[in-house]
PDB file of N, CA and C in Angstrom:
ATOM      1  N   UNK A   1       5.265  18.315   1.845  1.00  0.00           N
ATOM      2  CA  UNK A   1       4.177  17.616   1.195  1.00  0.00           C
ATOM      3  C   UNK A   1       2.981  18.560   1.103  1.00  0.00           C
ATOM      4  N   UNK A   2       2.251  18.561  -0.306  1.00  0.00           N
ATOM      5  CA  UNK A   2       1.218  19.185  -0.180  1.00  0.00           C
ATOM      6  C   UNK A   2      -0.044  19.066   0.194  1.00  0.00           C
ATOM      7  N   UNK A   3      -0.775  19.579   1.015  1.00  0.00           N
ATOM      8  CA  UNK A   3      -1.873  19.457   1.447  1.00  0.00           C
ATOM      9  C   UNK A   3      -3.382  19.068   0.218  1.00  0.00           C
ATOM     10  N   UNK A   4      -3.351  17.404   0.314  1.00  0.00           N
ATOM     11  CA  UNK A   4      -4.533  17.383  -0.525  1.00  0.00           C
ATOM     12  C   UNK A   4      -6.093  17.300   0.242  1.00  0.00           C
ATOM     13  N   UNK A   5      -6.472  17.650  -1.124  1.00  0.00           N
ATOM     14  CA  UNK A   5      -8.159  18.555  -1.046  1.00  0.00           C
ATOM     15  C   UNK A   5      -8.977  18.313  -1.806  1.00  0.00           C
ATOM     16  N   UNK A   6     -10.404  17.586  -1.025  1.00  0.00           N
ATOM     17  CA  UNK A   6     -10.994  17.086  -1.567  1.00  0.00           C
ATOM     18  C   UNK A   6     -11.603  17.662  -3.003  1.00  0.00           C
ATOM     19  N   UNK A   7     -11.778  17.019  -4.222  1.00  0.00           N
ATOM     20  CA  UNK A   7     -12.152  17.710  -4.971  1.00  0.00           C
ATOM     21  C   UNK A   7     -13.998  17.950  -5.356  1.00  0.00           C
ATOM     22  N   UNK A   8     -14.687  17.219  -4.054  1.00  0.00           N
ATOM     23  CA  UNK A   8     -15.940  18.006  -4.299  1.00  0.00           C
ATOM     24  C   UNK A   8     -16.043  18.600  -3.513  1.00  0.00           C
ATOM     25  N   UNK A   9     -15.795  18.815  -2.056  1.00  0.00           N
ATOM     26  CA  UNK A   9     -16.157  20.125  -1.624  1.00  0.00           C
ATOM     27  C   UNK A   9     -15.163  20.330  -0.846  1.00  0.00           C
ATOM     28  N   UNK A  10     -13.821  20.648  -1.615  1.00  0.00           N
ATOM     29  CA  UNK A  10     -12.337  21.468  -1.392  1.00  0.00           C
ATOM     30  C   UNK A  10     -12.356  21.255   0.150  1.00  0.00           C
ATOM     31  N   UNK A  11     -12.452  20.361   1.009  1.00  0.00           N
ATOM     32  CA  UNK A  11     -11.900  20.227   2.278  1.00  0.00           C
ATOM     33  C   UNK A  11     -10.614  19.436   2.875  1.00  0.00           C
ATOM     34  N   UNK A  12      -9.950  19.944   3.379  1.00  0.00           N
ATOM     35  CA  UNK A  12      -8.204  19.400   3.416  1.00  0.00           C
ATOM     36  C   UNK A  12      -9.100  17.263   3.618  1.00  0.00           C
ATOM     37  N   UNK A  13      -8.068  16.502   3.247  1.00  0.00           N
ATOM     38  CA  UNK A  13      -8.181  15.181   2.878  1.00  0.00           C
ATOM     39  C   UNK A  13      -7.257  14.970   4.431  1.00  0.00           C
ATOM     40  N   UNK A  14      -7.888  13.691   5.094  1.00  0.00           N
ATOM     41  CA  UNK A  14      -7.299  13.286   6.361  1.00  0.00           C
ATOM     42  C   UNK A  14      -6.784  11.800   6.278  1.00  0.00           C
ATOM     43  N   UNK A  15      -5.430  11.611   5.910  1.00  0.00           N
ATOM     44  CA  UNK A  15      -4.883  10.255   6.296  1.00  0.00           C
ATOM     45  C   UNK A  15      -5.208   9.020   6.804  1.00  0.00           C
ATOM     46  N   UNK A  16      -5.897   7.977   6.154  1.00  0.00           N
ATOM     47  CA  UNK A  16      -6.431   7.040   6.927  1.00  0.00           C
ATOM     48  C   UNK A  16      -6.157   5.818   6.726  1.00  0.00           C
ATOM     49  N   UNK A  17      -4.870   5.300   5.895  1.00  0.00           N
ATOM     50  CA  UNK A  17      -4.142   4.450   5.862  1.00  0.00           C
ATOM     51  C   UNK A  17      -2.525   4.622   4.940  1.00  0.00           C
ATOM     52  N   UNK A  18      -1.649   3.737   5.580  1.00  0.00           N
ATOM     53  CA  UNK A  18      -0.360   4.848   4.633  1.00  0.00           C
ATOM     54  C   UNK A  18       0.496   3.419   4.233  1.00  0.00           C
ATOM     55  N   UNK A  19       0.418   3.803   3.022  1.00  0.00           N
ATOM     56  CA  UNK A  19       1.280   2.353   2.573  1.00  0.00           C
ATOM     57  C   UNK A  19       0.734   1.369   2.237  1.00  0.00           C
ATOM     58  N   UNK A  20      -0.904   1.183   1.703  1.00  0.00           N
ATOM     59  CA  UNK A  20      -1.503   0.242   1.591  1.00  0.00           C
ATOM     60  C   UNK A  20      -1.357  -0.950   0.781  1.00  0.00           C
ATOM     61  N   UNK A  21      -1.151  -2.085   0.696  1.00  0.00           N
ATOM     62  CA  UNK A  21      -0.554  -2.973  -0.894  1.00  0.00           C
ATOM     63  C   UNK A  21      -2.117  -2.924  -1.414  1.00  0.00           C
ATOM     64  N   UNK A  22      -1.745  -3.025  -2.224  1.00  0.00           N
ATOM     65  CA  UNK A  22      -3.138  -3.501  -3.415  1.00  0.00           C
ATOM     66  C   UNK A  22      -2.860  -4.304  -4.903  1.00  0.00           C
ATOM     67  N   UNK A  23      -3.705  -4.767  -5.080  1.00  0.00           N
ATOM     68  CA  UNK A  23      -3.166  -6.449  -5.771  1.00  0.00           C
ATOM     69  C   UNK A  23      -3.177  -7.258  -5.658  1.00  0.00           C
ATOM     70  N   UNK A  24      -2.335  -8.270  -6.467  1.00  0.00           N
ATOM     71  CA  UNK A  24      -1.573  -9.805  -6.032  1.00  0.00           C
ATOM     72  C   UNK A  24      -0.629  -9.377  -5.658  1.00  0.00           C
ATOM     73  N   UNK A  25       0.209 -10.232  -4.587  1.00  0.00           N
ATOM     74  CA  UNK A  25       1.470 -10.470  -4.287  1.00  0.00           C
ATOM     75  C   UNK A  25       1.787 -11.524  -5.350  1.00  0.00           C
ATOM     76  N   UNK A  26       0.880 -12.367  -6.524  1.00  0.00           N
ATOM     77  CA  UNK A  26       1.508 -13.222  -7.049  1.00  0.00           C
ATOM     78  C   UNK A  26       2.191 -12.194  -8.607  1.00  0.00           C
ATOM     79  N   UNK A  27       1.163 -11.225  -8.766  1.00  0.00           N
ATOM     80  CA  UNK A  27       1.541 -10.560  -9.709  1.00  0.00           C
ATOM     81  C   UNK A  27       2.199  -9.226  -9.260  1.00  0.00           C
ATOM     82  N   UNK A  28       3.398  -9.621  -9.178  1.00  0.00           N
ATOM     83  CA  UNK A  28       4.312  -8.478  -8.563  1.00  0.00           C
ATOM     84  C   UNK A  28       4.548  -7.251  -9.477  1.00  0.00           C
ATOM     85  N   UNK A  29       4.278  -7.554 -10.311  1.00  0.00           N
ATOM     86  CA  UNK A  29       4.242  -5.888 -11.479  1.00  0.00           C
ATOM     87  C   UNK A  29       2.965  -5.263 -11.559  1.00  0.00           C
ATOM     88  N   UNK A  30       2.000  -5.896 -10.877  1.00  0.00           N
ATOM     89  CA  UNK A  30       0.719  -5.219 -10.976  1.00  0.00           C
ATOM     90  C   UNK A  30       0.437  -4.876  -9.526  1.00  0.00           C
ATOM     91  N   UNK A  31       1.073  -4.963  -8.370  1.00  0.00           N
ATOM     92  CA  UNK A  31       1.488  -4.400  -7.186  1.00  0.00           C
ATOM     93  C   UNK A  31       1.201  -3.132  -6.832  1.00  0.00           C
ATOM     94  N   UNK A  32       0.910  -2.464  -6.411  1.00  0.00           N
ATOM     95  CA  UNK A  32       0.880  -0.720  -6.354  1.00  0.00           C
ATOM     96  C   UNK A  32       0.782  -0.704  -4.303  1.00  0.00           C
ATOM     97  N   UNK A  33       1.085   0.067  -4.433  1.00  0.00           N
ATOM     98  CA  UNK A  33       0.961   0.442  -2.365  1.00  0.00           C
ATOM     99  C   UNK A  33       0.489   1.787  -2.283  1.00  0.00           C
ATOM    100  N   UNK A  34      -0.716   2.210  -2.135  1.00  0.00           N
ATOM    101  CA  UNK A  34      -1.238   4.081  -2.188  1.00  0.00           C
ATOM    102  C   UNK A  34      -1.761   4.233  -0.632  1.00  0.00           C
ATOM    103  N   UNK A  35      -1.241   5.491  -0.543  1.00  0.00           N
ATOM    104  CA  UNK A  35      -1.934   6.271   0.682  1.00  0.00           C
ATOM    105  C   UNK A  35      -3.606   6.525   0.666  1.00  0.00           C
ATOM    106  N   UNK A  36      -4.525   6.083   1.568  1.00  0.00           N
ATOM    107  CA  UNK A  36      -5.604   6.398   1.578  1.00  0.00           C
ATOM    108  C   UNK A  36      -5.998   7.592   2.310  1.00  0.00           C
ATOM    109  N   UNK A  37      -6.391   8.700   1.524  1.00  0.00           N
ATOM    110  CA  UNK A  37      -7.333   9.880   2.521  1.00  0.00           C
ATOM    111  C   UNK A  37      -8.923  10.193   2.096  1.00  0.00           C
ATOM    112  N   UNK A  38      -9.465  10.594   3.284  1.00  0.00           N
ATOM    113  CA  UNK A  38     -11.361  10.375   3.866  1.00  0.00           C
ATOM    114  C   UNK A  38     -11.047  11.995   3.462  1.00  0.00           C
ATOM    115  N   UNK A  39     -12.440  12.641   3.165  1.00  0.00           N
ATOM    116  CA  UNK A  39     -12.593  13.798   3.299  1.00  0.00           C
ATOM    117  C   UNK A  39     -13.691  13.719   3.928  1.00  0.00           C
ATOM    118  N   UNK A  40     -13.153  14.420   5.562  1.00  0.00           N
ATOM    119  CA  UNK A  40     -14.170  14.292   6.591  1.00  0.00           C
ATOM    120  C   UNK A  40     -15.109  15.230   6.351  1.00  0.00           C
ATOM    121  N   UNK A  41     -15.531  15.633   5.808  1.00  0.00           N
ATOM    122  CA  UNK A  41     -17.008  16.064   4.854  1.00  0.00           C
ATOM    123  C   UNK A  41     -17.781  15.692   4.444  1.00  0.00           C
ATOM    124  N   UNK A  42     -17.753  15.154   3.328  1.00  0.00           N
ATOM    125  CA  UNK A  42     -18.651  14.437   2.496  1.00  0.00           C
ATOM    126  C   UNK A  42     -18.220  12.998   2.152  1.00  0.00           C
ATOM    127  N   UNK A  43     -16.973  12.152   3.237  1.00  0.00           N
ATOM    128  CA  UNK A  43     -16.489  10.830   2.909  1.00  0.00           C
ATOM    129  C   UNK A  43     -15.853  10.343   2.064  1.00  0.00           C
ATOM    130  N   UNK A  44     -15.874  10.820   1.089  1.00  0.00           N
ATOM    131  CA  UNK A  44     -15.237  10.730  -0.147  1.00  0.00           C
ATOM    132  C   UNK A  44     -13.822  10.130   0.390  1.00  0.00           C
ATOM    133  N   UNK A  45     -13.508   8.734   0.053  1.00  0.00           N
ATOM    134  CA  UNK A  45     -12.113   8.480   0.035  1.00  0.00           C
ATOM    135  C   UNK A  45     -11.454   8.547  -1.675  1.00  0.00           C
ATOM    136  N   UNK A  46      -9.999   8.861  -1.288  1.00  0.00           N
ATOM    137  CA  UNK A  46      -9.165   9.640  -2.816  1.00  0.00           C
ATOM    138  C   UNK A  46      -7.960   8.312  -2.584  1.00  0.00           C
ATOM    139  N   UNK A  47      -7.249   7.919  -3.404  1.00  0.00           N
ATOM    140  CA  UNK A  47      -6.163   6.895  -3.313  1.00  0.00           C
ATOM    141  C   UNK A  47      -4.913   7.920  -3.898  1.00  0.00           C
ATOM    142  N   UNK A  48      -3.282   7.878  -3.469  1.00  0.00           N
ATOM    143  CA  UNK A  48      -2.935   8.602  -3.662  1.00  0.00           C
ATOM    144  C   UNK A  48      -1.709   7.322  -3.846  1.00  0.00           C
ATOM    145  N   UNK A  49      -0.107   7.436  -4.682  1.00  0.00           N
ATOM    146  CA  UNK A  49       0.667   6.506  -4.434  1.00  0.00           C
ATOM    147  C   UNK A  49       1.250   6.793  -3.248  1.00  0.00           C
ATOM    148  N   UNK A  50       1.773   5.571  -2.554  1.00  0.00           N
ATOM    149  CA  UNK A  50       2.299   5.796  -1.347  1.00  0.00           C
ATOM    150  C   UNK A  50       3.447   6.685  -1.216  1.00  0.00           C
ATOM    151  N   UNK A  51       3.502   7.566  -0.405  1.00  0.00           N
ATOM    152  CA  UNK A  51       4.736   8.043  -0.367  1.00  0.00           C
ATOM    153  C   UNK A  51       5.690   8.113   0.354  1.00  0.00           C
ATOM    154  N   UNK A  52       4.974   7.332   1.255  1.00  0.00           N
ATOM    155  CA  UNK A  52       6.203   6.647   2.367  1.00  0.00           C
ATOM    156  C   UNK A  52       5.676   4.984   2.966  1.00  0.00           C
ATOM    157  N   UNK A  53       6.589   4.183   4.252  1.00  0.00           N
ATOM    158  CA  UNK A  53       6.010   3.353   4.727  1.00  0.00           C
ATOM    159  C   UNK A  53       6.263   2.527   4.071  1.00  0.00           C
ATOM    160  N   UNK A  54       7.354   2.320   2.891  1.00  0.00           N
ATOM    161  CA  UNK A  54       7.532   0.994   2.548  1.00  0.00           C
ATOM    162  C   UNK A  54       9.188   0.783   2.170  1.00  0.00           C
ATOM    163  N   UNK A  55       9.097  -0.459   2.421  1.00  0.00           N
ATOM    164  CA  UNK A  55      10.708  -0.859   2.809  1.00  0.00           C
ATOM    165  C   UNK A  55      11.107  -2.003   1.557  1.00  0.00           C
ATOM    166  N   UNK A  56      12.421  -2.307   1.472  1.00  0.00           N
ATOM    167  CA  UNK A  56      12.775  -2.996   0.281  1.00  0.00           C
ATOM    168  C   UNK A  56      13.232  -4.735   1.055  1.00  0.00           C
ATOM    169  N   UNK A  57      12.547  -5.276   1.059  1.00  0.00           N
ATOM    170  CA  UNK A  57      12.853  -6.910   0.981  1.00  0.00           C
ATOM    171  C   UNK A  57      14.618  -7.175   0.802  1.00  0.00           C
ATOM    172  N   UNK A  58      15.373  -7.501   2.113  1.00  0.00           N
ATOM    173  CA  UNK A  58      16.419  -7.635   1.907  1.00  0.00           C
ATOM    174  C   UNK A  58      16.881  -8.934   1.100  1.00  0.00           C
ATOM    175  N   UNK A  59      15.724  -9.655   1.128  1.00  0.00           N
ATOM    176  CA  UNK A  59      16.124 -11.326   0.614  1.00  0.00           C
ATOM    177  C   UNK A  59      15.574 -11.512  -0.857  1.00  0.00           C
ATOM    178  N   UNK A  60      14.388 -10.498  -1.722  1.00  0.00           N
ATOM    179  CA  UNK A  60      14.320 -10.701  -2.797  1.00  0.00           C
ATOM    180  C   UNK A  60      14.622  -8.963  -3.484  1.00  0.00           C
ATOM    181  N   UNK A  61      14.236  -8.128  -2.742  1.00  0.00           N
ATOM    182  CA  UNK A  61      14.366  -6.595  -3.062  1.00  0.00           C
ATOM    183  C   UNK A  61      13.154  -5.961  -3.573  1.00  0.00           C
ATOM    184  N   UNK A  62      11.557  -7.151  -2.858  1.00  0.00           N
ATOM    185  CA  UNK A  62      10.711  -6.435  -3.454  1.00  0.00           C
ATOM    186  C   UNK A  62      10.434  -5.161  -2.400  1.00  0.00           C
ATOM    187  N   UNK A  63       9.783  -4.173  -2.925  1.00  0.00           N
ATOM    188  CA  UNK A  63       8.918  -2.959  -1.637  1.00  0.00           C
ATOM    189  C   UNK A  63       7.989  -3.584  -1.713  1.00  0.00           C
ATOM    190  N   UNK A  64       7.373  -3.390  -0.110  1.00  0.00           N
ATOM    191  CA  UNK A  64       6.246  -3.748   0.518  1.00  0.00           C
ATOM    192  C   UNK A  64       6.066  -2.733   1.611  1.00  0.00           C
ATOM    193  N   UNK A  65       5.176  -2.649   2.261  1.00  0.00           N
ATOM    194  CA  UNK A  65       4.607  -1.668   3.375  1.00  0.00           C
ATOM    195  C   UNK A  65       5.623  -2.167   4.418  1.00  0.00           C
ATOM    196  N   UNK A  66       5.762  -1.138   5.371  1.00  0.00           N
ATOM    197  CA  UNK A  66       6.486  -1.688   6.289  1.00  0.00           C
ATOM    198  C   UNK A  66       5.860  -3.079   7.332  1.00  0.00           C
ATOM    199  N   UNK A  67       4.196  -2.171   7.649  1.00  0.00           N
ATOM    200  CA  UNK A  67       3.346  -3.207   8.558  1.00  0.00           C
ATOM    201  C   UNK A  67       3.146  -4.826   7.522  1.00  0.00           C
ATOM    202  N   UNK A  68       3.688  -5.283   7.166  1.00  0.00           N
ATOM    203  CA  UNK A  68       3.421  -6.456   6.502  1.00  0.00           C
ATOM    204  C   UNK A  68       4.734  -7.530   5.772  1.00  0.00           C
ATOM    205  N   UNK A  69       4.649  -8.531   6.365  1.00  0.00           N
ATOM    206  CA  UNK A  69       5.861  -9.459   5.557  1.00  0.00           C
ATOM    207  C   UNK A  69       6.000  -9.449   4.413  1.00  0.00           C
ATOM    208  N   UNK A  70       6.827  -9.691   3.611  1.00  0.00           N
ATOM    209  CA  UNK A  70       7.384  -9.618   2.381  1.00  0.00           C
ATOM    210  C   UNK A  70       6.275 -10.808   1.643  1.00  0.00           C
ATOM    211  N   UNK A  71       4.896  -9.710   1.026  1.00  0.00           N
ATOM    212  CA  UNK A  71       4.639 -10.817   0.249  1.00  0.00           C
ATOM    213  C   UNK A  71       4.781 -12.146  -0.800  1.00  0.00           C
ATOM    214  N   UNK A  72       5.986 -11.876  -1.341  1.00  0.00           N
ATOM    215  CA  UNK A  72       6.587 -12.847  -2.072  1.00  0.00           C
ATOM    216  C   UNK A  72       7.315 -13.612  -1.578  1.00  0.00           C
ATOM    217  N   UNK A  73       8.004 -13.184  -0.661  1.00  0.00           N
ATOM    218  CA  UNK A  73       8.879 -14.561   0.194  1.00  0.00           C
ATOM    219  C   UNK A  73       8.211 -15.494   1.132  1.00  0.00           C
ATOM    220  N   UNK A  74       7.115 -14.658   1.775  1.00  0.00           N
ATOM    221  CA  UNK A  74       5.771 -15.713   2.771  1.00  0.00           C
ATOM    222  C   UNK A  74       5.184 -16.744   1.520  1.00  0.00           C
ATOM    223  N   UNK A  75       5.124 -15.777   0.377  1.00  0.00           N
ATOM    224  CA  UNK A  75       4.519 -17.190  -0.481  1.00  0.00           C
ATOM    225  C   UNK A  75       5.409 -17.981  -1.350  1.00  0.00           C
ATOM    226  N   UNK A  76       6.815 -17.697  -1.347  1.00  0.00           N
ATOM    227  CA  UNK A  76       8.052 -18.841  -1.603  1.00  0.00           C
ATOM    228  C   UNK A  76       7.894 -19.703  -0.663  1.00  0.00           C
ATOM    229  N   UNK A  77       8.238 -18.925   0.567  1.00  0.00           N
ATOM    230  CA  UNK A  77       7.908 -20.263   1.894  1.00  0.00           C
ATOM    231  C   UNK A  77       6.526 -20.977   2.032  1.00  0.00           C
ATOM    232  N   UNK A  78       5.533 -20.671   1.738  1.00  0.00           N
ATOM    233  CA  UNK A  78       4.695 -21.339   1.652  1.00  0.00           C
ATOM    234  C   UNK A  78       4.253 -22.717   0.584  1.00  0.00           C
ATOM    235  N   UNK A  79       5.136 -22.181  -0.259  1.00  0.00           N
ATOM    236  CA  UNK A  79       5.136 -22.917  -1.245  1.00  0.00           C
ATOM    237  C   UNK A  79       6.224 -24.119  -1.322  1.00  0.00           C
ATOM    238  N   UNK A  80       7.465 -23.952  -0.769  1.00  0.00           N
ATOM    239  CA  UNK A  80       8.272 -24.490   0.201  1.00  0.00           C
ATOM    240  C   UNK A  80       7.684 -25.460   0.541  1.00  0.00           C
ATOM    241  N   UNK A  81       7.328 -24.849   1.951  1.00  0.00           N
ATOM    242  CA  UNK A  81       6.672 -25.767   2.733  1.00  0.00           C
ATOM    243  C   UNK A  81       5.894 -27.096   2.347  1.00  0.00           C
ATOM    244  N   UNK A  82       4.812 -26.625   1.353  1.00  0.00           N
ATOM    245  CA  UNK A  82       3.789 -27.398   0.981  1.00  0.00           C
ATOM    246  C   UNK A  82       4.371 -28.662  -0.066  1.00  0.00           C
ATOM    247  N   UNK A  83       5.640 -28.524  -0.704  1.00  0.00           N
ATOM    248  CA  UNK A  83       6.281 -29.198  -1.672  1.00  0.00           C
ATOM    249  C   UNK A  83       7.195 -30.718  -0.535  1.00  0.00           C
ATOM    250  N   UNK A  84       7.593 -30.247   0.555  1.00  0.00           N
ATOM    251  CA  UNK A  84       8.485 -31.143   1.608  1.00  0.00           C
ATOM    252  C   UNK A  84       7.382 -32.222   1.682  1.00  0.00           C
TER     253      UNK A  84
END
């Protein structure tokens, strides 16, 4: 993997969240999951797509981050639920 760098004042970029969802979980095509890095310099956070940290939903086959339940099936079941 290549070492990214900030692009205002070229200092290596430091990892500060990996796999993030961003979106709806209701709008599953507008979904994206990006790596966040700080450039401990001047702060600057950069969004990058994720490139690891996410796993495929054995029960519908969506990807999601690993740290987090399958947003679409918590809100089938929720929706579930609320219909009984």
């Amino acid at each position: 993997m290549a070492e990214k760098v900030c692009p205002v004042c070229h200092k290596a970029l430091t990892v500060k969240e990996k796999g993030y969802p961003m979106g709806s979980a209701l709008l599953k095509a507008d979904r994206v999951h990006v790596d966040i890095y700080e450039c401990p310099e001047c702060k600057r956070v950069e969004l990058f797509a994720a490139e690891s940290d996410l796993v495929k939903c054995p029960k519908c086959g969506n990807l999601h981050s690993a740290k987090e339940l399958c947003p679409i099936c918590a809100l089938n079941n929720g929706l579930d639920a609320a219909n009984r």
